[in-house]
N, C-alpha and C. Protein backbone atom coordinates (compact mmCIF):
# COMPACT_ATOMS: atom_id res chain seq x y z
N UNK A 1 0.85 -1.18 0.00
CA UNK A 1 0.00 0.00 0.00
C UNK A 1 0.90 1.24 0.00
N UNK A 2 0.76 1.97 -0.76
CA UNK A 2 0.79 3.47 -0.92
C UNK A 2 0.55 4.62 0.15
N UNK A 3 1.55 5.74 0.70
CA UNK A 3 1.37 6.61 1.35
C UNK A 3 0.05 7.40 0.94
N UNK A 4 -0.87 7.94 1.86
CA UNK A 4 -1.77 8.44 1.16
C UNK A 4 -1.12 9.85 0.91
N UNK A 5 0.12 10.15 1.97
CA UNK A 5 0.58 11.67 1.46
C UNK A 5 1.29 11.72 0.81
N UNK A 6 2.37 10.85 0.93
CA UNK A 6 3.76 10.87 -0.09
C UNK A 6 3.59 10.49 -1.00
N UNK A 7 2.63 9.70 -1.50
CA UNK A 7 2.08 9.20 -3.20
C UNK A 7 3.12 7.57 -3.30
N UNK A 8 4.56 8.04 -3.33
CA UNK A 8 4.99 7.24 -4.13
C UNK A 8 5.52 6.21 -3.13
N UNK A 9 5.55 6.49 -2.04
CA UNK A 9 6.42 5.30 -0.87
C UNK A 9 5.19 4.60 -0.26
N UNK A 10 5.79 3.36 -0.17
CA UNK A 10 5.22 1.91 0.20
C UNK A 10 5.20 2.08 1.44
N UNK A 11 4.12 1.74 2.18
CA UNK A 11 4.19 1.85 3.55
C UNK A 11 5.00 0.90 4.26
N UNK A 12 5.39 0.92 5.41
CA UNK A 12 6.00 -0.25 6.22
C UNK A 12 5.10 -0.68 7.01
N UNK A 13 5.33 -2.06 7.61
CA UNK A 13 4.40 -2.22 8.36
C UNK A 13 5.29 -3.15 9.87
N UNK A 14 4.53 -2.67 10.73
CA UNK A 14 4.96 -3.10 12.20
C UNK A 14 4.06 -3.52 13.44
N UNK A 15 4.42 -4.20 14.14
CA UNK A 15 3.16 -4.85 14.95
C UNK A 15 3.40 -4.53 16.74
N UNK A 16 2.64 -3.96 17.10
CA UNK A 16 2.76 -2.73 18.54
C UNK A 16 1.49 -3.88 19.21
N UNK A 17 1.68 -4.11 20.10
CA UNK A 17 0.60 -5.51 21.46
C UNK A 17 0.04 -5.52 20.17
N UNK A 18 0.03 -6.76 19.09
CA UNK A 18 -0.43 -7.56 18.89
C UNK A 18 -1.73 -6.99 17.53
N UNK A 19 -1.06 -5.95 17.42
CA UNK A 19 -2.00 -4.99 16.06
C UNK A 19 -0.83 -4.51 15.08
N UNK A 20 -1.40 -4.79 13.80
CA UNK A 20 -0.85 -4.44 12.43
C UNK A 20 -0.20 -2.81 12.63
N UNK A 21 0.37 -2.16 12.33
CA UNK A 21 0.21 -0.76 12.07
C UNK A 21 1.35 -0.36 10.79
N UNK A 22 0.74 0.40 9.99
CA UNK A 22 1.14 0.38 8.91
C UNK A 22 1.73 1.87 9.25
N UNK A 23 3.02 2.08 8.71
CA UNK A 23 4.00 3.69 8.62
C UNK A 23 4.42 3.83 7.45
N UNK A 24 5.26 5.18 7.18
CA UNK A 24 5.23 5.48 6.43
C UNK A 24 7.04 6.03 7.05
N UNK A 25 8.12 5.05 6.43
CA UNK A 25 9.54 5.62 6.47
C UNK A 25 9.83 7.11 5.95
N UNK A 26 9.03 7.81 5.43
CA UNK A 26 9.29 8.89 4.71
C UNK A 26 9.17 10.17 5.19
N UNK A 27 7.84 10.15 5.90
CA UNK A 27 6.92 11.23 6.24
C UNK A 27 6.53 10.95 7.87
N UNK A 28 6.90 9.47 8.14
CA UNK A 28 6.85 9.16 9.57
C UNK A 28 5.33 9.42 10.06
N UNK A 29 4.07 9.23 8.87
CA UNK A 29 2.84 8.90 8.96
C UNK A 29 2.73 7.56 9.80
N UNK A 30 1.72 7.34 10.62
CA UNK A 30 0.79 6.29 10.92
C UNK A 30 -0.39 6.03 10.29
N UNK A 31 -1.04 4.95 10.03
CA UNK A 31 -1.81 4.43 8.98
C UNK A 31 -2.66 3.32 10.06
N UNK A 32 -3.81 3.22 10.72
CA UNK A 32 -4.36 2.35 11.35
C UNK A 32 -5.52 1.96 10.09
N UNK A 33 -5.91 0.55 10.06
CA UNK A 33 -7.22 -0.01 9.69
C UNK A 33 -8.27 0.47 10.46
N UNK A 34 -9.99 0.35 10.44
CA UNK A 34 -10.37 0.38 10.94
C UNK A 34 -10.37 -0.47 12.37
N UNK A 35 -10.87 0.35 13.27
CA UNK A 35 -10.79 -0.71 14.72
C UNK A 35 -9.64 -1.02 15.06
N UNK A 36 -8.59 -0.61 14.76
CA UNK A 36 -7.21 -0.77 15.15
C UNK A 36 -6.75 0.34 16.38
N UNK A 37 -7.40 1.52 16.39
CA UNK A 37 -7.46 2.76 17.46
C UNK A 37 -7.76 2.18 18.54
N UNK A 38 -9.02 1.33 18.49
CA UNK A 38 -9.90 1.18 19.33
C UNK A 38 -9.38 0.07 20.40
N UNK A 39 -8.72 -1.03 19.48
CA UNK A 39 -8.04 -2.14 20.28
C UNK A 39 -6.71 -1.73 20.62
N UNK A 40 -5.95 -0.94 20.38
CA UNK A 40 -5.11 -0.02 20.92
C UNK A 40 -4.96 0.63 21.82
N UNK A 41 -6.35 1.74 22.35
CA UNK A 41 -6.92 2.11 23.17
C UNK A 41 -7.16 0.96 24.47
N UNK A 42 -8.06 0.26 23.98
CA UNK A 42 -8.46 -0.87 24.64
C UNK A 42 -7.08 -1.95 25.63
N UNK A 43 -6.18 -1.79 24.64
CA UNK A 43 -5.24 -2.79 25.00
C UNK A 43 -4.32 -1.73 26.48
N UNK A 44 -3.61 -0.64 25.96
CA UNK A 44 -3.49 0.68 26.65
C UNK A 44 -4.16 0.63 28.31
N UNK A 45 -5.67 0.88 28.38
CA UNK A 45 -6.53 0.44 29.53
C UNK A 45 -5.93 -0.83 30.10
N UNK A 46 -6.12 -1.57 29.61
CA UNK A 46 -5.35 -2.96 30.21
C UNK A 46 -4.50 -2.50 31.04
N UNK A 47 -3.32 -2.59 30.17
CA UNK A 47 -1.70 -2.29 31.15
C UNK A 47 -1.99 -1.03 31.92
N UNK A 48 -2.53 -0.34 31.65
CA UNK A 48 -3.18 0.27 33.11
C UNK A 48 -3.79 0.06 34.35
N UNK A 49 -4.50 -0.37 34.43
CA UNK A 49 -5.32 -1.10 35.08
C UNK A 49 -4.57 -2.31 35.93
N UNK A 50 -4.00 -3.07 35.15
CA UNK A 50 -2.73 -4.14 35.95
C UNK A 50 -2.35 -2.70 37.00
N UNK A 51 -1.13 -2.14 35.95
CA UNK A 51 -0.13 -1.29 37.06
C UNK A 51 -0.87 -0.56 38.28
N UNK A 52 -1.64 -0.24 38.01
CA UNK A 52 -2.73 0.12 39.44
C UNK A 52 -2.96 -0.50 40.23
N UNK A 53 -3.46 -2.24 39.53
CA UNK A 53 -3.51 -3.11 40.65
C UNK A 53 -1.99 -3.37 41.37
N UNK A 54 -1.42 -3.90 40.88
CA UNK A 54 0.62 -4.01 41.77
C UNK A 54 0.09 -2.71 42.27
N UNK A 55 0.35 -1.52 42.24
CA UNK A 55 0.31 -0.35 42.56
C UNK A 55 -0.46 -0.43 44.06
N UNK A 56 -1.60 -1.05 44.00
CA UNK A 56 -2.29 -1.15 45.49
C UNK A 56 -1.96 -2.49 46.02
N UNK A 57 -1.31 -3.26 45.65
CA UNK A 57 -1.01 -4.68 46.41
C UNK A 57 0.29 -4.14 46.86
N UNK A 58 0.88 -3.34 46.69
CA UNK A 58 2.33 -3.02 46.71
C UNK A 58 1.93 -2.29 48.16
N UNK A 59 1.20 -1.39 48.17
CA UNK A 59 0.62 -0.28 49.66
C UNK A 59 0.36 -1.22 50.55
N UNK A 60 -0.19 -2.21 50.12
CA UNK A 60 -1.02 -3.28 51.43
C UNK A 60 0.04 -4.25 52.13
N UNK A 61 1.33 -4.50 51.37
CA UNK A 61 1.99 -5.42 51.96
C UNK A 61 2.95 -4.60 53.00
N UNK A 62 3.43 -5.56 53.67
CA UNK A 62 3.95 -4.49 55.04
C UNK A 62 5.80 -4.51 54.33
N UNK A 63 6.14 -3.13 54.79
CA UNK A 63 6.91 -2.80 54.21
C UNK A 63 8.70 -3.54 54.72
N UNK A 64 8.87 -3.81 53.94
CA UNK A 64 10.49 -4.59 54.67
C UNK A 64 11.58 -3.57 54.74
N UNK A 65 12.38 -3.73 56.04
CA UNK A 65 13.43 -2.89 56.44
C UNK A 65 14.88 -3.00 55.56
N UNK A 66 15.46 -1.76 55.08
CA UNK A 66 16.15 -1.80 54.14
C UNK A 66 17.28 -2.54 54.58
N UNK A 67 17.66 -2.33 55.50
CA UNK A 67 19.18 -3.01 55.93
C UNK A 67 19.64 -2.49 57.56
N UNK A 68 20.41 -2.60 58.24
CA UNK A 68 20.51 -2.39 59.60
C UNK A 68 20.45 -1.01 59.80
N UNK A 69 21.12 -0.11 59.06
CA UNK A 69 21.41 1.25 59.13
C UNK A 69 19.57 1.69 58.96
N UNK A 70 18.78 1.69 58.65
CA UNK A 70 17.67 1.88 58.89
C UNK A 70 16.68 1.12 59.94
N UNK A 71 17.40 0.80 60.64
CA UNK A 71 16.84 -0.01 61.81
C UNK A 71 17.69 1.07 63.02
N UNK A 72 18.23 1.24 62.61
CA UNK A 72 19.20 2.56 63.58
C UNK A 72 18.57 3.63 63.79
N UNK A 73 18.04 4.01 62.53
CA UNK A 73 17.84 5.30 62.82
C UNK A 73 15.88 5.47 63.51
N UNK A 74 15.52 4.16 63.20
CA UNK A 74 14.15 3.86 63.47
C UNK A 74 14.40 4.03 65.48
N UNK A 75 15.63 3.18 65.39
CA UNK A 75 15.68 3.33 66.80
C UNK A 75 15.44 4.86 67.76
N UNK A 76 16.52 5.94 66.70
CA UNK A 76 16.45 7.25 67.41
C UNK A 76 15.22 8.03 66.74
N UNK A 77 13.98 7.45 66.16
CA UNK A 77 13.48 8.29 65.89
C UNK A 77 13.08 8.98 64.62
N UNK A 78 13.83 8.59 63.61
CA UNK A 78 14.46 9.76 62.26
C UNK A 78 12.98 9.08 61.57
């Protein structure tokens, strides 16, 4: 397929989580099919959504002491 801007360059094509996406080496255009935004979008939410969850399992677990020198200073207070 054909740039729709550059006329004469062949698009490239590359695959980002598991979707086609067609570029353009020239003009450094993106080229989605239909519904390709959408599962993009969609996919995006995902890995969001994970990192939020770690993100709150991470707050809930009780926190471990770095090494003695922070057990020191817990002692005086700091």
């Amino acid at each position: 397929m054909k740039c729709p801007v550059c006329k004469d360059v062949t698009l490239l094509m590359s695959e980002k989580k598991g979707i086609e996406i067609d570029y353009c080496p020239e003009c450094r255009g993106i080229w989605l099919d239909r519904g390709e935004l959408e599962k993009l979008i969609a996919t995006e939410e995902k890995i969001e959504n994970r990192k939020e969850e770690k993100n709150i399992e991470i707050k809930q677990t009780p926190r471990k002491k770095e090494s003695f020198i922070s057990e020191i200073f817990e002692l005086f207070g700091e």
